[in-house]
Protein backbone atom coordinates (compact mmCIF):
# COMPACT_ATOMS: atom_id res chain seq x y z
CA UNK A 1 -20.97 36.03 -126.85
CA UNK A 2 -18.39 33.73 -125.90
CA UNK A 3 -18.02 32.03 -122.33
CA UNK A 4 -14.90 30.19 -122.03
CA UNK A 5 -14.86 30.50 -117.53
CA UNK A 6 -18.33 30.92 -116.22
CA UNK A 7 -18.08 32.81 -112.92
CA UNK A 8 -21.88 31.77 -112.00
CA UNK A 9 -21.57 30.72 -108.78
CA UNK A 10 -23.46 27.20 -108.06
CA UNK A 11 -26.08 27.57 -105.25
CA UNK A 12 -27.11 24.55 -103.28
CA UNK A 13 -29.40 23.13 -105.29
CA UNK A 14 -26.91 22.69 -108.18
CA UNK A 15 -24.59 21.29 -105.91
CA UNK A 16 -26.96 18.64 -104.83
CA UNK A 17 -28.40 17.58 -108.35
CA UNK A 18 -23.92 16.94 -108.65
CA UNK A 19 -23.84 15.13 -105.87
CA UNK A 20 -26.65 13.07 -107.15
CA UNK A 21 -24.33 12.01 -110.27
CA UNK A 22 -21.50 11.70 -107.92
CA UNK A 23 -23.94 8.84 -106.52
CA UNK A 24 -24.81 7.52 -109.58
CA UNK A 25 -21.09 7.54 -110.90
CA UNK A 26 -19.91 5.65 -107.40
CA UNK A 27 -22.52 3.08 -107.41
CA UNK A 28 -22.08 2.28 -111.59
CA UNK A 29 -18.45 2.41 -111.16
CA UNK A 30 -18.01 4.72 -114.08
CA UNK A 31 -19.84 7.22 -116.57
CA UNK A 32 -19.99 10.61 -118.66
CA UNK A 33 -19.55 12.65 -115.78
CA UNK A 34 -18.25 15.63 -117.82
CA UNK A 35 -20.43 16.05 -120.27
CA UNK A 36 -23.31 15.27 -117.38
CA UNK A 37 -21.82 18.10 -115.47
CA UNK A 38 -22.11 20.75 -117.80
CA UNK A 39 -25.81 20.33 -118.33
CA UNK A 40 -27.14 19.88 -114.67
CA UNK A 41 -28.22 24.26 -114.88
CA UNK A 42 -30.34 23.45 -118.37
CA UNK A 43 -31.61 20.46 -117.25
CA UNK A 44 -32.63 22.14 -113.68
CA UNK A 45 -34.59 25.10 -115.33
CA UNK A 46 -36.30 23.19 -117.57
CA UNK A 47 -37.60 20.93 -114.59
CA UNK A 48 -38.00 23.36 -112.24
CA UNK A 49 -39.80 25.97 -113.92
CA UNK A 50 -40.56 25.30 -118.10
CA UNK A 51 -41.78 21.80 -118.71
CA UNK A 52 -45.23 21.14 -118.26
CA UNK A 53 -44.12 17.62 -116.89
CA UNK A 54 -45.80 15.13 -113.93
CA UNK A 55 -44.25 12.83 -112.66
CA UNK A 56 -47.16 10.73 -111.15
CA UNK A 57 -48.32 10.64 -115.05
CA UNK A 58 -45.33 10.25 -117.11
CA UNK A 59 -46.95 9.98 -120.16
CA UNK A 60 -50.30 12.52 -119.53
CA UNK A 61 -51.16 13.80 -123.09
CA UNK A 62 -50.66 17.20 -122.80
CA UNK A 63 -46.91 17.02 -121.03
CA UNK A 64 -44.22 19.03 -122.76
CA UNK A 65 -41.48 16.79 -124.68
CA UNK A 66 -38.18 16.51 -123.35
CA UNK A 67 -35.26 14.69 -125.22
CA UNK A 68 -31.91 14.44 -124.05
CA UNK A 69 -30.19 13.82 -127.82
CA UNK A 70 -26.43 13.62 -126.39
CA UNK A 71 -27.34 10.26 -124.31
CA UNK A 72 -23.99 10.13 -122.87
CA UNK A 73 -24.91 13.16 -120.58
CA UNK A 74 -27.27 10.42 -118.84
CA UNK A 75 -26.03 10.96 -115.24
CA UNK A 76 -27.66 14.34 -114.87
CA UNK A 77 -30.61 13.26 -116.67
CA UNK A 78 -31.09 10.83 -114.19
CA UNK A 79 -30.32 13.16 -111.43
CA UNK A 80 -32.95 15.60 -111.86
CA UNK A 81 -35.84 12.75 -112.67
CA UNK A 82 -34.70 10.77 -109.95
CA UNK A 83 -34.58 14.34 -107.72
CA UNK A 84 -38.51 15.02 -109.19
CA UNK A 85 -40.02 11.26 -108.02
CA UNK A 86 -39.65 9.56 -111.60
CA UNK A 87 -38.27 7.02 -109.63
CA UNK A 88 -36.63 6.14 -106.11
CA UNK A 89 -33.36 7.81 -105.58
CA UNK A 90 -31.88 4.78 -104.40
CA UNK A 91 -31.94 3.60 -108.24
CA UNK A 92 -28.92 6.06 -108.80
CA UNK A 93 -27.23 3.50 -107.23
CA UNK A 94 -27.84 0.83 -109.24
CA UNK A 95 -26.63 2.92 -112.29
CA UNK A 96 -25.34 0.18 -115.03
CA UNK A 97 -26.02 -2.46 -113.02
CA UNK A 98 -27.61 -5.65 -114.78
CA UNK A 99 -30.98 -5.48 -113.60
CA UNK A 100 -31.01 -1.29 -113.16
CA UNK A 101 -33.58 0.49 -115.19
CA UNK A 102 -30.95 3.00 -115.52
CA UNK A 103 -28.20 1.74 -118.09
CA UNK A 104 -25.03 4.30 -119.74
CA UNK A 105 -27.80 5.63 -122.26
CA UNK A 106 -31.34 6.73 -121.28
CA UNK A 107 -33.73 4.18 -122.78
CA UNK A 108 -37.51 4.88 -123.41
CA UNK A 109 -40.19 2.48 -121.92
CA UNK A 110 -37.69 1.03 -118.98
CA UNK A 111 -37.21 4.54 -117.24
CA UNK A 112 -40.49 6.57 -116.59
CA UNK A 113 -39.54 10.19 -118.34
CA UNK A 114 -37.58 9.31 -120.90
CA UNK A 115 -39.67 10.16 -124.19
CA UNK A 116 -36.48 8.85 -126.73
CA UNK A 117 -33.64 6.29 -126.28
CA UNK A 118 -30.52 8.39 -127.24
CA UNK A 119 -26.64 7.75 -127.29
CA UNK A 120 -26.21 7.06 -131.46
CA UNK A 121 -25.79 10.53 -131.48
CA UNK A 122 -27.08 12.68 -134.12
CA UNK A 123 -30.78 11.51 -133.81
CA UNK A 124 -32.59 13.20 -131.02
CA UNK A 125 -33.70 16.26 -133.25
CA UNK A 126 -34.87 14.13 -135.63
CA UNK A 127 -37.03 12.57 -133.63
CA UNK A 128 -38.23 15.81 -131.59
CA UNK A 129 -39.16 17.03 -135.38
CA UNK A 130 -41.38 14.29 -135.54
CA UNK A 131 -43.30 15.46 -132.27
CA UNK A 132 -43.33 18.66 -133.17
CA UNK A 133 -44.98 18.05 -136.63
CA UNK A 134 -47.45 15.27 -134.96
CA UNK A 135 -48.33 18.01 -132.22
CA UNK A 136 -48.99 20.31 -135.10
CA UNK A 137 -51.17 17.71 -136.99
CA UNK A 138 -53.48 17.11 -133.70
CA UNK A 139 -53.56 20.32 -132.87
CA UNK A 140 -52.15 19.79 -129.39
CA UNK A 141 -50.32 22.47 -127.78
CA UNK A 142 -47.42 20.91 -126.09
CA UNK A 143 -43.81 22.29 -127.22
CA UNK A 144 -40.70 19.81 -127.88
CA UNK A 145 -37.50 20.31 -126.13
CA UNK A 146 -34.10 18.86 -127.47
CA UNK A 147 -30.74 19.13 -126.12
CA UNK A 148 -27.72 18.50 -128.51
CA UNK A 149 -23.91 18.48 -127.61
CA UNK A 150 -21.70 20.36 -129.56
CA UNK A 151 -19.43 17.36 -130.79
CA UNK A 152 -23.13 15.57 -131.72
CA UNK A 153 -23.74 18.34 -134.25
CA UNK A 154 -20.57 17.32 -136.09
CA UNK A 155 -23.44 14.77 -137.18
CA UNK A 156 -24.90 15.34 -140.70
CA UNK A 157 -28.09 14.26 -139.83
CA UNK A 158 -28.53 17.00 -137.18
CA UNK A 159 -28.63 19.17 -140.20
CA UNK A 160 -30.99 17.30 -142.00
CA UNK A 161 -33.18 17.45 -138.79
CA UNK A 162 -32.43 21.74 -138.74
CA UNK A 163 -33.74 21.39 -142.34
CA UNK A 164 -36.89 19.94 -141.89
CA UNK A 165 -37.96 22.01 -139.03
CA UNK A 166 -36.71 25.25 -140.94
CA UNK A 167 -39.14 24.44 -143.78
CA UNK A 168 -41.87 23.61 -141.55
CA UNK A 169 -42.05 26.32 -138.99
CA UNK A 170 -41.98 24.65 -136.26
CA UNK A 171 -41.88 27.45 -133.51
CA UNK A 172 -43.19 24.82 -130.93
CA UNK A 173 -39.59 23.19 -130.61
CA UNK A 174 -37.11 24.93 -129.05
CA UNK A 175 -33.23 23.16 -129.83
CA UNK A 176 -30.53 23.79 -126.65
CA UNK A 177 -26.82 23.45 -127.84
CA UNK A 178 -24.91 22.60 -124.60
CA UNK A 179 -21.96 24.45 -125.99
CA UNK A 180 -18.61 23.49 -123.54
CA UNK A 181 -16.79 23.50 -126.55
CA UNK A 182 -14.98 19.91 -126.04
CA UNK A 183 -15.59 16.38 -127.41
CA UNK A 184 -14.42 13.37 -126.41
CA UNK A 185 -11.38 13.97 -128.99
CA UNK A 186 -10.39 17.18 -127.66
CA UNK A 187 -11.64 21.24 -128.38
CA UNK A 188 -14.34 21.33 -131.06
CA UNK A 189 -13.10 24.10 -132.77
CA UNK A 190 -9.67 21.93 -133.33
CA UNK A 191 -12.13 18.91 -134.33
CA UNK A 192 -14.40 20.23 -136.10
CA UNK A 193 -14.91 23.92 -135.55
CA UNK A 194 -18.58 24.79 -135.03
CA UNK A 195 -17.96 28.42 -135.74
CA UNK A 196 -19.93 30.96 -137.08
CA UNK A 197 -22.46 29.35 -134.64
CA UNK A 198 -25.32 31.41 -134.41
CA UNK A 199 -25.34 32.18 -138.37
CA UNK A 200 -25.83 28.22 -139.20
CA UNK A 201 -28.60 27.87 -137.40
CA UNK A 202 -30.43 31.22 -138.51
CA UNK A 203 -29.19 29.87 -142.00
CA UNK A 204 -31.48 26.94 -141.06
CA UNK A 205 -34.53 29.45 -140.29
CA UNK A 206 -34.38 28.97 -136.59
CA UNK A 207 -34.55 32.02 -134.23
CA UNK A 208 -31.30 31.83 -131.79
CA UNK A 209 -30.36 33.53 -128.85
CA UNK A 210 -26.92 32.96 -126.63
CA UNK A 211 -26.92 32.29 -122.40
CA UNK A 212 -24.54 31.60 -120.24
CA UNK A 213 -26.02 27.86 -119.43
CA UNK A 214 -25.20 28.21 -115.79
CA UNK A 215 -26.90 31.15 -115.26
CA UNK A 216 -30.20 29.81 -113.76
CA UNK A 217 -31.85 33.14 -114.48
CA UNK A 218 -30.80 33.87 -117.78
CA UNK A 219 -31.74 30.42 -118.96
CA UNK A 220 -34.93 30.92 -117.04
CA UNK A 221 -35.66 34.23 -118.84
CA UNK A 222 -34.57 32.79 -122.46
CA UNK A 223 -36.69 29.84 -122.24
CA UNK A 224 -40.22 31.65 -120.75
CA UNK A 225 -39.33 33.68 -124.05
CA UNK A 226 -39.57 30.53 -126.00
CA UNK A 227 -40.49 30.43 -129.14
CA UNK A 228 -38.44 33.47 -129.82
CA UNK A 229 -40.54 34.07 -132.36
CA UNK A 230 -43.70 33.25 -134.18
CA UNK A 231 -43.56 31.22 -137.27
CA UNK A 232 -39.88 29.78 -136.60
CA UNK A 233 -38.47 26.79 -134.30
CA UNK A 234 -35.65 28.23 -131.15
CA UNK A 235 -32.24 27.36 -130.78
CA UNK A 236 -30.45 28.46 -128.17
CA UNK A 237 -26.81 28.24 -127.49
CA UNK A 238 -25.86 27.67 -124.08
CA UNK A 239 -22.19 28.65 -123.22
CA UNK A 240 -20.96 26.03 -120.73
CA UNK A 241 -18.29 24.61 -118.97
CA UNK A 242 -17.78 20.81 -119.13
CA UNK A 243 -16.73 19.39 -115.95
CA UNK A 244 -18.58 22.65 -114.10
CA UNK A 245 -17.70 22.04 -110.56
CA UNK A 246 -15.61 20.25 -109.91
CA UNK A 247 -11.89 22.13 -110.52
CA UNK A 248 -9.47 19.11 -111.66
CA UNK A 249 -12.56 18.10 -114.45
CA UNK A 250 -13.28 21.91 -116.14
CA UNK A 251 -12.27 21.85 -119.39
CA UNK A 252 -10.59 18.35 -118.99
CA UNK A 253 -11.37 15.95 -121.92
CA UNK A 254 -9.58 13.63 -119.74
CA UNK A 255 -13.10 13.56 -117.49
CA UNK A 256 -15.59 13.16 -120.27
CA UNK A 257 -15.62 9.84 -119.30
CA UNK A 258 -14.49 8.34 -116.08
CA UNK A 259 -14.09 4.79 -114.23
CA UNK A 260 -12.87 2.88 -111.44
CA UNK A 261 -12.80 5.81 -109.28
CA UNK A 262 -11.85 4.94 -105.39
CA UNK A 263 -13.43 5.50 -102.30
CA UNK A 264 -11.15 8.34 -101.53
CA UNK A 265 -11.81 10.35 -105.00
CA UNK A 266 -15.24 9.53 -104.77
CA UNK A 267 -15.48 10.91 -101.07
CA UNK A 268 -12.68 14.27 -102.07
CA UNK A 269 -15.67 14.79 -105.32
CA UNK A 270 -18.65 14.98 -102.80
CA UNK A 271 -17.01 17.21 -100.53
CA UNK A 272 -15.53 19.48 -102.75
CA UNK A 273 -19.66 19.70 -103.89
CA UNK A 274 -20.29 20.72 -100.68
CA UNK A 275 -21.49 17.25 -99.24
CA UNK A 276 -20.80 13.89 -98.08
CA UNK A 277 -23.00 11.09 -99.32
CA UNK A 278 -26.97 11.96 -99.75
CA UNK A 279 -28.31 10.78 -96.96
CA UNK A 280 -31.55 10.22 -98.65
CA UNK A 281 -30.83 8.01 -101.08
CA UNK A 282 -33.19 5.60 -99.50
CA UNK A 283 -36.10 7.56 -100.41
């Protein structure tokens, strides 16, 4: 399964959670917005309908783990916990301001939800290993999400992580590749080509499946599946567009990262999202 143009179309409420890191892009003055972009759909199901997650208790016992590993994908991160009532939606605003909670890589204990700070890339499935086996050990019941870009698992250590998690069974972590299939360098498969995909991580004892990551459905159905099978941790390779949205940034490496955008781009973004500015950014 390869999908190089998803023709999913985006229904309002993706269009809104991009609108939200229009926000957050216009008020820091710059960001990741491509990368961000291509994982609002992932990020949205998981949310919306997988993690066991509350947002008036960030850090209840029994919540589910989320960690975003590729750090630089912030903006929709903050989106969609911003969007839940982690905090006010006016913060998006205040994105990499000096005093903002909310600097260019999620960091834990300043911004309630975050579980890991991420943006040394490479690191996140280490440390969602580590919950995983310390859920194990206590016998809780929780399950361990991780997201990894596809340039991050150029990183050895991501390996290393695969490894470890192989060996000790750990079906209650379930590994999402957001697979766009460009790094900030250019195409990964000119790069570092990721290919045969699916076979390293079986290779690595993980069970693996393939969506099309904006396909709200199919990434619902995949991940109420999860783990995909007893005894082994889940990977599953999400097929995505980077930029996914907005037509000049898909499949731009030019709009991985972005700054000193005008008024005028900034307004010609929001509407071609649908919108103008959220008007309720002041809640």
């Amino acid at each position: 399964m390869v999908v190089r143009d998803s023709k999913i179309p985006l229904d309002e409420r993706s269009l809104y959670l991009r609108r939200l890191v229009i926000e957050a892009l216009d008020g820091g003055g710059r960001g990741h917005i491509g990368s961000s972009l291509s994982l609002i759909e992932i990020l949205r199901v998981l949310y919306d309908d997988i993690l066991n997650h509350d947002p008036g208790n960030p850090k209840a016992d029994n919540r589910d783990r989320f960690i975003l590993s590729k750090g630089h994908g912030c903006l929709a991160l903050y989106a969609i916990l911003a969007d839940k009532g982690y905090f006010p939606k006016s913060e998006l605003r205040t994105f990499c301001h000096q005093q903002s909670i909310l600097g260019g890589h999620p960091e834990r204990g300043k911004i309630p939800g975050v579980e890991a700070s991420t943006g040394a890339l490479g690191h996140g499935l280490s440390v969602g290993v580590g919950m995983a086996l310390a859920a194990r050990i206590k016998g809780a019941d929780h399950q361990v999400f991780v997201v990894l870009g596809d340039g991050e698992i150029n990183e050895g250590s991501v390996w290393e992580a695969a490894m470890c998690a192989g060996k000790h069974k750990l079906e209650n972590l379930t590994v999402l590749v957001d697979y766009n299939k460009l790094q900030s360098y250019g195409e990964t498969s000119i790069v570092q080509d990721l290919e045969p995909l699916v076979d390293k991580w079986r290779s690595f004892n993980f069970n693996v499946s393939q969506v099309d990551g904006h396909d709200v459905g199919a990434l619902g159905s995949v991940l109420a599946s999860s783990p995909l099978e007893a005894a082994k941790p889940s990977a599953i390779i999400c097929h995505t567009v980077k930029g996914k949205g907005i037509a000049i940034a898909e499949h731009e490496p030019t709009w991985h990262h972005k700054s000193n955008l005008d008024a005028d781009q900034i307004d010609s973004l929001l509407e071609g999202l649908g919108g103008r500015h959220a008007q309720d950014l002041s809640e």
